[in-house]
PDB file of N, CA and C in Angstrom:
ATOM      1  N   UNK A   1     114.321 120.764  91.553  1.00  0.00           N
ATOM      2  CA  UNK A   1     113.057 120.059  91.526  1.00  0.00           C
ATOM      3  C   UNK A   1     112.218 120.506  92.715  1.00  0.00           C
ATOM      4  N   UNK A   2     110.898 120.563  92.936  1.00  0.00           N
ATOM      5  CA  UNK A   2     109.791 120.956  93.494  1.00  0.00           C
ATOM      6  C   UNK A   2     110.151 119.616  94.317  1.00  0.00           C
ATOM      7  N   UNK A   3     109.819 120.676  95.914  1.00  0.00           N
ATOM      8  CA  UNK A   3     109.452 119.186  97.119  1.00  0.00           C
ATOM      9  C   UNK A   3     108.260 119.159  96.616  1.00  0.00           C
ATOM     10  N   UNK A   4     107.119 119.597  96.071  1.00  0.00           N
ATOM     11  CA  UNK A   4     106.014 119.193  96.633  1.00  0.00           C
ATOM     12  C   UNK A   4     105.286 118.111  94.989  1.00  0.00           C
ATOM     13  N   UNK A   5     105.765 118.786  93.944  1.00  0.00           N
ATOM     14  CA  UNK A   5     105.976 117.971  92.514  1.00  0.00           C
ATOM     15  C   UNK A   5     106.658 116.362  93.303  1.00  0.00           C
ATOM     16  N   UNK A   6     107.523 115.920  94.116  1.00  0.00           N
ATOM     17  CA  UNK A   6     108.122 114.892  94.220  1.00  0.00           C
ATOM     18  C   UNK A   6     107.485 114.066  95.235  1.00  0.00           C
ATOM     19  N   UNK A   7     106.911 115.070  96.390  1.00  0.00           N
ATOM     20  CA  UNK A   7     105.888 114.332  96.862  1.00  0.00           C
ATOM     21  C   UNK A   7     104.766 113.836  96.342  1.00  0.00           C
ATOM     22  N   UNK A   8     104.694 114.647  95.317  1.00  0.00           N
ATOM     23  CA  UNK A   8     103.324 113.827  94.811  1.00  0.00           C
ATOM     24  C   UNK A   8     103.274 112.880  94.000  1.00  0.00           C
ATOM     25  N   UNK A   9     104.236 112.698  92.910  1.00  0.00           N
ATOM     26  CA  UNK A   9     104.816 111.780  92.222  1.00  0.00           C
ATOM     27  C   UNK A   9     104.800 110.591  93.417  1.00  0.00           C
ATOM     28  N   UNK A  10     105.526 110.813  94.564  1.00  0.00           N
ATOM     29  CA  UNK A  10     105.669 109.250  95.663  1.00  0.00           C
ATOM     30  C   UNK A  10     104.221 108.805  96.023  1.00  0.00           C
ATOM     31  N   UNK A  11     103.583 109.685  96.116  1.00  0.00           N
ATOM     32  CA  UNK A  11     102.040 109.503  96.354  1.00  0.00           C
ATOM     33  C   UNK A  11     101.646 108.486  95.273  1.00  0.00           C
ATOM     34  N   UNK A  12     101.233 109.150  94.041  1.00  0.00           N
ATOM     35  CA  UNK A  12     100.901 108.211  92.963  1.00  0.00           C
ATOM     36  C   UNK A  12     101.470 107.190  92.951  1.00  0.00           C
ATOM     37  N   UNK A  13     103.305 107.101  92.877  1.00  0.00           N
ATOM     38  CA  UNK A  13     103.282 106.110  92.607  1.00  0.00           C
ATOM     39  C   UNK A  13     102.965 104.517  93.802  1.00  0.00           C
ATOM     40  N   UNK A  14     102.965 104.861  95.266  1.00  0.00           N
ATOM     41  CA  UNK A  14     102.574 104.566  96.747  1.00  0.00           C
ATOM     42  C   UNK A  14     101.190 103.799  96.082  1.00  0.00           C
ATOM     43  N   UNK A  15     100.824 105.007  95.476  1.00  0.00           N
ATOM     44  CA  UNK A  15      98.728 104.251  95.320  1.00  0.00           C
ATOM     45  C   UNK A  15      98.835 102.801  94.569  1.00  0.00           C
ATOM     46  N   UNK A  16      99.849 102.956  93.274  1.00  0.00           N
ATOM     47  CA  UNK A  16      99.841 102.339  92.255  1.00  0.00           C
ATOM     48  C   UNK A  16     100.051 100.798  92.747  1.00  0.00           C
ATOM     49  N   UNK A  17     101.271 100.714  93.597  1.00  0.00           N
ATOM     50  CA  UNK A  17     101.895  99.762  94.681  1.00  0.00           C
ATOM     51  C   UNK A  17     101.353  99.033  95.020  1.00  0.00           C
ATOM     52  N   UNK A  18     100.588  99.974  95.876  1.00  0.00           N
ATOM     53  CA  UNK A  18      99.661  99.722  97.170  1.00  0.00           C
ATOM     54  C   UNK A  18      98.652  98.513  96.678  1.00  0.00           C
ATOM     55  N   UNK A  19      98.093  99.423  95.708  1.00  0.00           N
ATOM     56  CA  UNK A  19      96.511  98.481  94.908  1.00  0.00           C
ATOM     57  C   UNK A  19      97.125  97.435  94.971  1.00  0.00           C
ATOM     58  N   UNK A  20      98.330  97.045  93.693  1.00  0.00           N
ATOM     59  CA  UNK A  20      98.687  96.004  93.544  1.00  0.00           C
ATOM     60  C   UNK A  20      99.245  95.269  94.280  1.00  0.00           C
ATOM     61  N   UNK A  21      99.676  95.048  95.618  1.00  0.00           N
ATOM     62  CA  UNK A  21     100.372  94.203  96.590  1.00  0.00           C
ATOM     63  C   UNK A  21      98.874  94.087  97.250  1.00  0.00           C
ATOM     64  N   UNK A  22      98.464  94.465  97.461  1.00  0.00           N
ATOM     65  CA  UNK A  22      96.571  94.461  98.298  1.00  0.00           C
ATOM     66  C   UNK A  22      96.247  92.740  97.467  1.00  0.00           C
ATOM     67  N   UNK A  23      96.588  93.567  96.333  1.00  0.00           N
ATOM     68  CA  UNK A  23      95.394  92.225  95.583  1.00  0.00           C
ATOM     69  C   UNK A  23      96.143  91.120  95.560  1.00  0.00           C
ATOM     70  N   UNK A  24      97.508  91.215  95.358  1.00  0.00           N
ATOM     71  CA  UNK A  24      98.053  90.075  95.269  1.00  0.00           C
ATOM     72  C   UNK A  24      98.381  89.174  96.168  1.00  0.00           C
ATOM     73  N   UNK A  25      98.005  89.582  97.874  1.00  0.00           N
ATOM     74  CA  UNK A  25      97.751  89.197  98.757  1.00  0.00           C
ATOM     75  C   UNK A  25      97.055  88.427  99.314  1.00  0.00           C
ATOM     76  N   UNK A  26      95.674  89.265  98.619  1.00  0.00           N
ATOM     77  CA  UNK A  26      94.375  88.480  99.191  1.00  0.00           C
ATOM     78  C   UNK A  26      94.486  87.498  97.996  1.00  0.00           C
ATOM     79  N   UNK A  27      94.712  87.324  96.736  1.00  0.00           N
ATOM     80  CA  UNK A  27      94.941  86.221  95.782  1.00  0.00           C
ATOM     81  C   UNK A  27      95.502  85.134  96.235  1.00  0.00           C
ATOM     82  N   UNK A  28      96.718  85.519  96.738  1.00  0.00           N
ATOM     83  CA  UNK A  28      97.594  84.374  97.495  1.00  0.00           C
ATOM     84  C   UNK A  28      96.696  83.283  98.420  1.00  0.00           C
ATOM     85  N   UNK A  29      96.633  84.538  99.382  1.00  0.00           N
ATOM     86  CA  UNK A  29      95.651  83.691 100.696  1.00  0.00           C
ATOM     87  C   UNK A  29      94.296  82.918 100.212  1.00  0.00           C
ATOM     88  N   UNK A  30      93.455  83.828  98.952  1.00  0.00           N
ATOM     89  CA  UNK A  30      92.232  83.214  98.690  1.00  0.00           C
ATOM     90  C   UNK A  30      92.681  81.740  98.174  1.00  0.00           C
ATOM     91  N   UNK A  31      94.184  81.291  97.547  1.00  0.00           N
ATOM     92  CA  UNK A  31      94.832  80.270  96.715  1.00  0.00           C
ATOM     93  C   UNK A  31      94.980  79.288  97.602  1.00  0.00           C
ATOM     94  N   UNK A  32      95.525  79.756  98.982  1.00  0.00           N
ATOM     95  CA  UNK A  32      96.389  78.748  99.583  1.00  0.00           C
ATOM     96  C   UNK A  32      94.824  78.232 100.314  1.00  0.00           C
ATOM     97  N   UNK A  33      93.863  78.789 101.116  1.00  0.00           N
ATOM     98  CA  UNK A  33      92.762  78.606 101.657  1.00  0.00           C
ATOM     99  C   UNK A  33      91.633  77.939 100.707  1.00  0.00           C
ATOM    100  N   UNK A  34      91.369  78.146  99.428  1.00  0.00           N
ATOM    101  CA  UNK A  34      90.356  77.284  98.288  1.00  0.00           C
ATOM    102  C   UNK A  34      91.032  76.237  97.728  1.00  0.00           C
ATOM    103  N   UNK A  35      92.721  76.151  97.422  1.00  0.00           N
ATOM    104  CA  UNK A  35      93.498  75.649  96.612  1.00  0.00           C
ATOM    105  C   UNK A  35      93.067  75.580  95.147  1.00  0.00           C
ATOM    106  N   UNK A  36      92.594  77.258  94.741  1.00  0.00           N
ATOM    107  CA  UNK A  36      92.367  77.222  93.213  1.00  0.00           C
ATOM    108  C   UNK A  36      93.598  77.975  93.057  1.00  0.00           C
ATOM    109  N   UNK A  37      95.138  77.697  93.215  1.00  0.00           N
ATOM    110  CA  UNK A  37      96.136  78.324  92.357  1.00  0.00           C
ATOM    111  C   UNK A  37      95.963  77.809  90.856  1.00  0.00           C
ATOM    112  N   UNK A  38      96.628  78.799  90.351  1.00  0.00           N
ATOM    113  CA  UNK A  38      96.886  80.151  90.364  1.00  0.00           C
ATOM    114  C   UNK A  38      96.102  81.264  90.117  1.00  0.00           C
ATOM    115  N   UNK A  39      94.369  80.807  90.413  1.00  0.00           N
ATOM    116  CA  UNK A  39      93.379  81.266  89.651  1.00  0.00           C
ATOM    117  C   UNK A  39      93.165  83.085  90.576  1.00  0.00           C
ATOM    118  N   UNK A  40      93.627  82.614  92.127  1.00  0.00           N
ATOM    119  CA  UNK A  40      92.641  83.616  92.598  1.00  0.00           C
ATOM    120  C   UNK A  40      93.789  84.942  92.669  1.00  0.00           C
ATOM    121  N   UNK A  41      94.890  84.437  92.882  1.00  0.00           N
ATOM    122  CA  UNK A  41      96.177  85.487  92.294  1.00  0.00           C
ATOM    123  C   UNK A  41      96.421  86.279  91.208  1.00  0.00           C
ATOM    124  N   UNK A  42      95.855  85.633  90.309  1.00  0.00           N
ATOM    125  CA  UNK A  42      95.761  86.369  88.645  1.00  0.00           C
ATOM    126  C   UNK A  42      94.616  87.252  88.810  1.00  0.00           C
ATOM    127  N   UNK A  43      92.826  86.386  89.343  1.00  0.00           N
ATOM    128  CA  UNK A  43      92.336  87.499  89.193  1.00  0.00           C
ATOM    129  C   UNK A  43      92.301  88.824  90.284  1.00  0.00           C
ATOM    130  N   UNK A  44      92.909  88.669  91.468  1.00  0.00           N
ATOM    131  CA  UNK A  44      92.972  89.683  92.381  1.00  0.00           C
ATOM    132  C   UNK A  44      94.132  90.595  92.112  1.00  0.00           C
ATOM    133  N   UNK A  45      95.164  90.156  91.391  1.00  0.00           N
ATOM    134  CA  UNK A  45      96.022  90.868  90.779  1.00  0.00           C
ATOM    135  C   UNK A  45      96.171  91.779  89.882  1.00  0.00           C
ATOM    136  N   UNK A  46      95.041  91.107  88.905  1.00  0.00           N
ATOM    137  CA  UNK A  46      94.393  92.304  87.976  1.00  0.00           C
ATOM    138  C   UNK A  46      93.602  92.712  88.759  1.00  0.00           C
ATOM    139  N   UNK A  47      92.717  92.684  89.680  1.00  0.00           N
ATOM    140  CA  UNK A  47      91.722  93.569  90.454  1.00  0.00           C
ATOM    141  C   UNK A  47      92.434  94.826  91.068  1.00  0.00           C
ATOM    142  N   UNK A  48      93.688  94.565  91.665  1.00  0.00           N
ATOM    143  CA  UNK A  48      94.188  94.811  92.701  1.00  0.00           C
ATOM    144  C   UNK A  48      95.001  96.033  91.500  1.00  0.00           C
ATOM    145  N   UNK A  49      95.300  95.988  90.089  1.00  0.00           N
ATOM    146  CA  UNK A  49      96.028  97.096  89.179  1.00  0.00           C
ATOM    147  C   UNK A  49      94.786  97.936  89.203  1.00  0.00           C
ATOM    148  N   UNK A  50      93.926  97.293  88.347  1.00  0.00           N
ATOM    149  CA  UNK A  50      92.479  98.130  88.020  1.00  0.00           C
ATOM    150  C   UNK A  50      92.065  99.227  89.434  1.00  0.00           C
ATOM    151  N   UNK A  51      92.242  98.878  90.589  1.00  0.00           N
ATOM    152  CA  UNK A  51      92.079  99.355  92.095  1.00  0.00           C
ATOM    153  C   UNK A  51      93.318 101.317  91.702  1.00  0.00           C
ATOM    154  N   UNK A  52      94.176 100.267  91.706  1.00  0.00           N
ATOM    155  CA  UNK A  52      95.404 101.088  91.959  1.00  0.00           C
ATOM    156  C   UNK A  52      95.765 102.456  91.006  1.00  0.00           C
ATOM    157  N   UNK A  53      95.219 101.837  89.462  1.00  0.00           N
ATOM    158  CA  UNK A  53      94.949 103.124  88.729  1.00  0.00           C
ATOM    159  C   UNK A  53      94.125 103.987  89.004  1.00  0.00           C
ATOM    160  N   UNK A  54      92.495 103.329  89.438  1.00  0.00           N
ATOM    161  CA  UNK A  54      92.105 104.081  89.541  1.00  0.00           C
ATOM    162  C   UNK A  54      92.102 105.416  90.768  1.00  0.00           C
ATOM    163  N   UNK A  55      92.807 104.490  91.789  1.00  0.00           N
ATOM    164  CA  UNK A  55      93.217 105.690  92.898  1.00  0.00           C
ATOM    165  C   UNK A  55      94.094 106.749  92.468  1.00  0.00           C
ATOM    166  N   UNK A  56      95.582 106.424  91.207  1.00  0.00           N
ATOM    167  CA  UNK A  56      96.130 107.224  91.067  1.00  0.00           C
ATOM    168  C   UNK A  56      95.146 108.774  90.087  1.00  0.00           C
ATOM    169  N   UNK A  57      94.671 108.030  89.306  1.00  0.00           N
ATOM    170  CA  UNK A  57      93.590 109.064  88.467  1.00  0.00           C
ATOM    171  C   UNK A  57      92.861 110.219  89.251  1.00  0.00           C
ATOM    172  N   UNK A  58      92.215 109.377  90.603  1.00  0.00           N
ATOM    173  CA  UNK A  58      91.696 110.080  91.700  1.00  0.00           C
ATOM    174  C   UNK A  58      91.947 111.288  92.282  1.00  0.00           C
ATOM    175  N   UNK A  59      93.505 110.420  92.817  1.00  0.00           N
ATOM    176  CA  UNK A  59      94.603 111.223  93.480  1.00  0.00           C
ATOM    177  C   UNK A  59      95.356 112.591  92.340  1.00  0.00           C
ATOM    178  N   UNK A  60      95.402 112.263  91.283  1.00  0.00           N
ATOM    179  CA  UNK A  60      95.672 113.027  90.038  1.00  0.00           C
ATOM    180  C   UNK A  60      94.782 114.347  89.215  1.00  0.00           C
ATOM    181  N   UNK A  61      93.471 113.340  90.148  1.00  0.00           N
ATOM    182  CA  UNK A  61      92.352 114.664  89.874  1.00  0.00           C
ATOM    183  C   UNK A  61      91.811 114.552  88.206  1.00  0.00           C
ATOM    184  N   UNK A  62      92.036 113.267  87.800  1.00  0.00           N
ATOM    185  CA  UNK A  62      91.607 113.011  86.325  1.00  0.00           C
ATOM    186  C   UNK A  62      89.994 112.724  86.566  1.00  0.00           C
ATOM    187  N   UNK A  63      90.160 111.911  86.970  1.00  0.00           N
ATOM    188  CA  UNK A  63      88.304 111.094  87.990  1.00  0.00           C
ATOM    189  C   UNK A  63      88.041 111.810  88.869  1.00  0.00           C
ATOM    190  N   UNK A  64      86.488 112.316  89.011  1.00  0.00           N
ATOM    191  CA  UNK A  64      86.184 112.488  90.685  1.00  0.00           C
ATOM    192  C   UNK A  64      86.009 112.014  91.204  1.00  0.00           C
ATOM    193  N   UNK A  65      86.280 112.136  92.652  1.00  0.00           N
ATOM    194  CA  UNK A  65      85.770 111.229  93.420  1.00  0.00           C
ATOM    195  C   UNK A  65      84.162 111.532  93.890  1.00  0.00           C
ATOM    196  N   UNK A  66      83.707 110.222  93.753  1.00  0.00           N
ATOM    197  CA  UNK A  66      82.455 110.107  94.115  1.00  0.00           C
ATOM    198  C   UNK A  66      81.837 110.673  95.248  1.00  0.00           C
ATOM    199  N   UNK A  67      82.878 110.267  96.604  1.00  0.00           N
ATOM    200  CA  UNK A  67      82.632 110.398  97.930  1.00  0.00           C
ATOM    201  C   UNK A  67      82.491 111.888  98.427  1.00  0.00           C
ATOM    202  N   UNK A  68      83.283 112.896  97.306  1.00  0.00           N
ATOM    203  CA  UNK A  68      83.118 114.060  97.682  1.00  0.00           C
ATOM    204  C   UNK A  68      82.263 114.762  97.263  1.00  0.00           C
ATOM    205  N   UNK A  69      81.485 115.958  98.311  1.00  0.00           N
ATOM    206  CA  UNK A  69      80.647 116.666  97.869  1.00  0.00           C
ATOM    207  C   UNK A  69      81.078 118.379  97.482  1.00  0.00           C
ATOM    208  N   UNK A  70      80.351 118.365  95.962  1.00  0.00           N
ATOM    209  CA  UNK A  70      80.772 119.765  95.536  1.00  0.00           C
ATOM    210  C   UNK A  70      80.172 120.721  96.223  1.00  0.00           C
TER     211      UNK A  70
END
């Protein structure tokens, strides 16, 4: 197997993670601080997937990124 095929695979899947523990974080905290459980967890959770794909796509080179100039 390719080091660099396996690094990148950890990458993607790191992004995928990432998004989603982000959101489910700030969900938590937005829950425990408003006391709208379980409302703000669900939707930062799905925010926080929607985030995370789209970094992997990014990172994957499916999407461009915006920020860069051709």
């Amino acid at each position: 197997m390719d080091a660099s095929a396996l690094a990148r695979g950890f990458r993607l899947s790191t992004e995928l993670v990432a998004g989603v523990l982000v959101g489910a974080a700030i969900g938590w905290l937005l829950d425990k601080w408003l006391g709208i459980s379980p409302w703000g967890l669900i939707v930062f959770l799905l925010l926080g997937f929607a985030a995370g794909v789209l970094n992997v796509m990014r990172a994957a080179g499916v999407v461009r990124d915006p920020t860069v100039n051709d």
